[in-house]
N, C-alpha and C. Protein backbone atom coordinates (compact mmCIF):
# COMPACT_ATOMS: atom_id res chain seq x y z
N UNK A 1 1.41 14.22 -9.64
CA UNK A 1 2.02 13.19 -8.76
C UNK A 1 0.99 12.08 -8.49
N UNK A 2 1.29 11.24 -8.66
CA UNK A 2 0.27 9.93 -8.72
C UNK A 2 0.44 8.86 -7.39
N UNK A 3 1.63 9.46 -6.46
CA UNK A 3 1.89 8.64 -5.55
C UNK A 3 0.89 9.04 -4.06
N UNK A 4 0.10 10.05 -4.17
CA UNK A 4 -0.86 10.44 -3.65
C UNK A 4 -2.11 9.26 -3.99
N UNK A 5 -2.26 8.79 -4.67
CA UNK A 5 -3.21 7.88 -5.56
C UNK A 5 -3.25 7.00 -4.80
N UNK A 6 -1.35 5.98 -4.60
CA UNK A 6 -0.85 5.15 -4.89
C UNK A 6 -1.03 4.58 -2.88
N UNK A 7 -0.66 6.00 -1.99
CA UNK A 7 -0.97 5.42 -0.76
C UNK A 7 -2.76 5.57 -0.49
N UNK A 8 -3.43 6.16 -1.08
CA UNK A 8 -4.75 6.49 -0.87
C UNK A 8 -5.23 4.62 -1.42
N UNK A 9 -4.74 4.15 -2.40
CA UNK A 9 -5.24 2.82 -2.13
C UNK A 9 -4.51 1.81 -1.33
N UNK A 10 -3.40 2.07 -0.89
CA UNK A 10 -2.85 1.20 0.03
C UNK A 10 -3.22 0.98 1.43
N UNK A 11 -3.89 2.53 1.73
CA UNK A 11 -4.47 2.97 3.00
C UNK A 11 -6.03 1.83 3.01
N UNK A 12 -6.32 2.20 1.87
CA UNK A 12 -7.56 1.12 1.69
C UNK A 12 -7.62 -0.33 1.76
N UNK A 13 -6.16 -1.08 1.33
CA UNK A 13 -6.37 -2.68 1.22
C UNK A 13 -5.56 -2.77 2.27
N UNK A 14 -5.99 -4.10 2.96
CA UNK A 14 -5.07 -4.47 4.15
C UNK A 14 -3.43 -5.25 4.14
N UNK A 15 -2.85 -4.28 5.16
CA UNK A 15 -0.84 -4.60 4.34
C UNK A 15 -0.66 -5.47 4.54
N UNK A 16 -0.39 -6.85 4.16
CA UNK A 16 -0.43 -8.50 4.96
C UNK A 16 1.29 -8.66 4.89
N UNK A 17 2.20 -9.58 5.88
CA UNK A 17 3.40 -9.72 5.72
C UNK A 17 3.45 -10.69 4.11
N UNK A 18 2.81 -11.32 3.28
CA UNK A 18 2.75 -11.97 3.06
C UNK A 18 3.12 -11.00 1.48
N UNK A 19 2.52 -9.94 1.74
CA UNK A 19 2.56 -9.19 -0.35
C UNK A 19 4.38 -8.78 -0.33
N UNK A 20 5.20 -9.20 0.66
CA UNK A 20 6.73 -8.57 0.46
C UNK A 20 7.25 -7.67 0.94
N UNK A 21 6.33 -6.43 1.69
CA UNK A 21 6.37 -5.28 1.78
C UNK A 21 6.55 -4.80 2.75
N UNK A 22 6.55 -5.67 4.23
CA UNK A 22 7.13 -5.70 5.62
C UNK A 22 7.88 -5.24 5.58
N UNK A 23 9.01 -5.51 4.93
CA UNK A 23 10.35 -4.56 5.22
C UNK A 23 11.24 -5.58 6.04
């Protein structure tokens, strides 16, 4: 499972409203 990966670098870069992903 690679989505373990996938929040381990998301946790790392900062979530900006700006990448879409706000929701």
């Amino acid at each position: 499972m690679m989505e373990s990966t996938e929040l381990s670098v998301w946790a790392s870069i900062p979530r900006r409203p700006e990448a879409g992903q706000g929701g």
